[in-house]
C-alpha atoms as a PDB file:
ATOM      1  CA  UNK A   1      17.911  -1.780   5.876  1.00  0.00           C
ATOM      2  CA  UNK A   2      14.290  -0.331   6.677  1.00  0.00           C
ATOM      3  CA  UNK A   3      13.487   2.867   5.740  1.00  0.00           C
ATOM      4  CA  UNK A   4      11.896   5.060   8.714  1.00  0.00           C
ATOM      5  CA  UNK A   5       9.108   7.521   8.847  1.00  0.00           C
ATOM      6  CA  UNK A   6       9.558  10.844  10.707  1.00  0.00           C
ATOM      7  CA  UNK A   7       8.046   9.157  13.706  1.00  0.00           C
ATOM      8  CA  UNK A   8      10.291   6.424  13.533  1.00  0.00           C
ATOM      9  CA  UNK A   9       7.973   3.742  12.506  1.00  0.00           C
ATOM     10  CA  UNK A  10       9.380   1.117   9.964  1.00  0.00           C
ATOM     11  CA  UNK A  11       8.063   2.377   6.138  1.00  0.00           C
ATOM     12  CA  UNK A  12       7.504  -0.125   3.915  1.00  0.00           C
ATOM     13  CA  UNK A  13       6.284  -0.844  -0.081  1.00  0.00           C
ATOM     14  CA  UNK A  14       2.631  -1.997   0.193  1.00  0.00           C
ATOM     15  CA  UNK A  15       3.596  -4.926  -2.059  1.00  0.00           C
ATOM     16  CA  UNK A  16       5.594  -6.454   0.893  1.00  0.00           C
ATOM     17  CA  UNK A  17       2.710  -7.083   3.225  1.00  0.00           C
ATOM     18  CA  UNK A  18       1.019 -10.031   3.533  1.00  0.00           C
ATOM     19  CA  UNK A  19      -2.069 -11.117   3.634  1.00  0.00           C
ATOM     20  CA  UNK A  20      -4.399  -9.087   7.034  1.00  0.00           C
ATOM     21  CA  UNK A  21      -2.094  -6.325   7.724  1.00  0.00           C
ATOM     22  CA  UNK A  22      -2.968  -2.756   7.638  1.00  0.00           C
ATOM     23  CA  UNK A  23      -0.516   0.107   7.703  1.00  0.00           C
ATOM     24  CA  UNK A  24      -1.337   3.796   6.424  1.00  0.00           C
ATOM     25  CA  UNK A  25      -0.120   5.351   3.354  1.00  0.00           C
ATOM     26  CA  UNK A  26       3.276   7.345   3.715  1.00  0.00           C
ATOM     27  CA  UNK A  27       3.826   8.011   0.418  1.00  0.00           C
ATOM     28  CA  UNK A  28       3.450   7.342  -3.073  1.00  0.00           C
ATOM     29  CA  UNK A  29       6.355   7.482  -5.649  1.00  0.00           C
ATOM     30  CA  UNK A  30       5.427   7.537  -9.233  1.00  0.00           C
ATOM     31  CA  UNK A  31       5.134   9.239 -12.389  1.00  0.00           C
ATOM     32  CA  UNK A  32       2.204  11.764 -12.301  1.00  0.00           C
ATOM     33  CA  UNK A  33       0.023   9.700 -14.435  1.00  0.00           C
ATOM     34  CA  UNK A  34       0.214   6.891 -12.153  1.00  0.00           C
ATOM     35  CA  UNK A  35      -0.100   9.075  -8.963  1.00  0.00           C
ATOM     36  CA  UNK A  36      -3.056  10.521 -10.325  1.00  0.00           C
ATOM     37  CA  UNK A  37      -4.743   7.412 -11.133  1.00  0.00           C
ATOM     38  CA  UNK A  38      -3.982   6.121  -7.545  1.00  0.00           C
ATOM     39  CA  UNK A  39      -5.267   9.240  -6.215  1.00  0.00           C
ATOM     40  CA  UNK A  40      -8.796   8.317  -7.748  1.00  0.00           C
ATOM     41  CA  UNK A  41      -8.815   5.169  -6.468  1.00  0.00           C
ATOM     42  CA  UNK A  42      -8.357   6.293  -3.214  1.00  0.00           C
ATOM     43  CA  UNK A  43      -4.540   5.619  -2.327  1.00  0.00           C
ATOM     44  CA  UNK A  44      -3.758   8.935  -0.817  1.00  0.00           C
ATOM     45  CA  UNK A  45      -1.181   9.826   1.633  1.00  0.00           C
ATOM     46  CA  UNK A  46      -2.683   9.059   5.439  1.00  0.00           C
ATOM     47  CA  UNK A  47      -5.212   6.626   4.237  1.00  0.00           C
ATOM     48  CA  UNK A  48      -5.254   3.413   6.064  1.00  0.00           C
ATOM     49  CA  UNK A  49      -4.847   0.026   3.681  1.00  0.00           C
ATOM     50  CA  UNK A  50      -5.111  -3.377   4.330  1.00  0.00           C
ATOM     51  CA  UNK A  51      -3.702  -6.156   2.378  1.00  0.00           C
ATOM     52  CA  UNK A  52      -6.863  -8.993   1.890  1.00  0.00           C
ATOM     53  CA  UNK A  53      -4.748 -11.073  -0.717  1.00  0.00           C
ATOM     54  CA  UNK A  54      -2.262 -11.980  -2.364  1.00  0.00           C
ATOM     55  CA  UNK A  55      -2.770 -13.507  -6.096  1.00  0.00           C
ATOM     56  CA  UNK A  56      -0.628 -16.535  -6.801  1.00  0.00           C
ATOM     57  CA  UNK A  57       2.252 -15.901  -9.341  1.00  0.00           C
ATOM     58  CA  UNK A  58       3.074 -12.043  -8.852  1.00  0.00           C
ATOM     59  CA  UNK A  59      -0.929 -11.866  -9.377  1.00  0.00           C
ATOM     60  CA  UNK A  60      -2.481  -8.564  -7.854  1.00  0.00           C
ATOM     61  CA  UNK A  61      -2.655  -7.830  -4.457  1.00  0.00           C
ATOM     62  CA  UNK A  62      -6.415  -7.600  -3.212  1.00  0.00           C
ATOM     63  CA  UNK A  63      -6.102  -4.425  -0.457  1.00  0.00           C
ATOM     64  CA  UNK A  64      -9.397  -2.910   1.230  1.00  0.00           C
ATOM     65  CA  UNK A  65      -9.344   1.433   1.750  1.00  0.00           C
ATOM     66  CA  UNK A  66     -12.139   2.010   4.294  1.00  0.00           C
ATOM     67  CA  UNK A  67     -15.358  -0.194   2.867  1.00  0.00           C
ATOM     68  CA  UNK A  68     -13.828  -0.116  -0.769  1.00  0.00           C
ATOM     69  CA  UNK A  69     -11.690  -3.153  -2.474  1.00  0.00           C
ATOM     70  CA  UNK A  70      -9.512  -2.526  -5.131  1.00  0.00           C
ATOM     71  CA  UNK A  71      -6.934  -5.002  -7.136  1.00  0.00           C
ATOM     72  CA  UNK A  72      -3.475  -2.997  -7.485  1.00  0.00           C
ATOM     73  CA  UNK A  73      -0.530  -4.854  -9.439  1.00  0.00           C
ATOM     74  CA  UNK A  74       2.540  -5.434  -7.582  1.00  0.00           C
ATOM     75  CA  UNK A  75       4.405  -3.575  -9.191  1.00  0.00           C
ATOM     76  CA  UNK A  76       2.464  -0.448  -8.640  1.00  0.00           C
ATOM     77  CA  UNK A  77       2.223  -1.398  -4.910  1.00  0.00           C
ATOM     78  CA  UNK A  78       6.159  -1.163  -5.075  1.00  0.00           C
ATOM     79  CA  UNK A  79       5.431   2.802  -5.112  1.00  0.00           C
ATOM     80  CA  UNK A  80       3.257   2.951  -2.726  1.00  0.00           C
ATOM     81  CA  UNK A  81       4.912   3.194   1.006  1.00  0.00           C
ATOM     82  CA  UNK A  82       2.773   2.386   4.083  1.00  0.00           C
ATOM     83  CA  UNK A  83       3.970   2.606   7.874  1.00  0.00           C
ATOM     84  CA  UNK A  84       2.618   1.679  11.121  1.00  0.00           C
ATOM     85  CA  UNK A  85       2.642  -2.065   9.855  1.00  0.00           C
ATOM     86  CA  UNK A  86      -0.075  -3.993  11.605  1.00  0.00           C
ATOM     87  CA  UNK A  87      -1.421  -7.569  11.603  1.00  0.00           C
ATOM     88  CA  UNK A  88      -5.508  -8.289  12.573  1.00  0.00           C
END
């Protein structure tokens, strides 16, 4: 079952989205370290994310925040929630 944000939207991890779709960040669960560290790069609750690609082999996901391009492991984009699920 899919979670749901308070507007009903689906909420998804960021890891699940595939290669062109955008969403916006709902929430990030993780230790404080971690949370801080994706804070700096610019994963903040409300930003909008897109995923450019996907590494092969559980590689990093490529994602794009505004005009900046970051590589995030998948398993840190397991904590990170986005909603509003788009493709384009």
């Amino acid at each position: 079952m899919t979670d749901l944000g308070s507007n009903g939207q689906p909420v998804l991890p960021l890891a699940r989205l595939k290669p062109g779709q955008k969403g916006t960040i709902f929430a990030v669960h993780a230790d404080e370290a971690l949370h801080r560290r994706l804070a700096a790069l610019g994963l903040r609750v409300g930003r909008a994310v897109q995923v450019v690609r996907r590494a092969r082999f559980g590689g990093p996901l490529h994602i794009r925040i505004g005009t900046t391009d970051l590589m995030v492991r998948c398993r840190e984009a397991e904590h990170i929630e986005v909603l509003g699920v788009t493709s384009g």
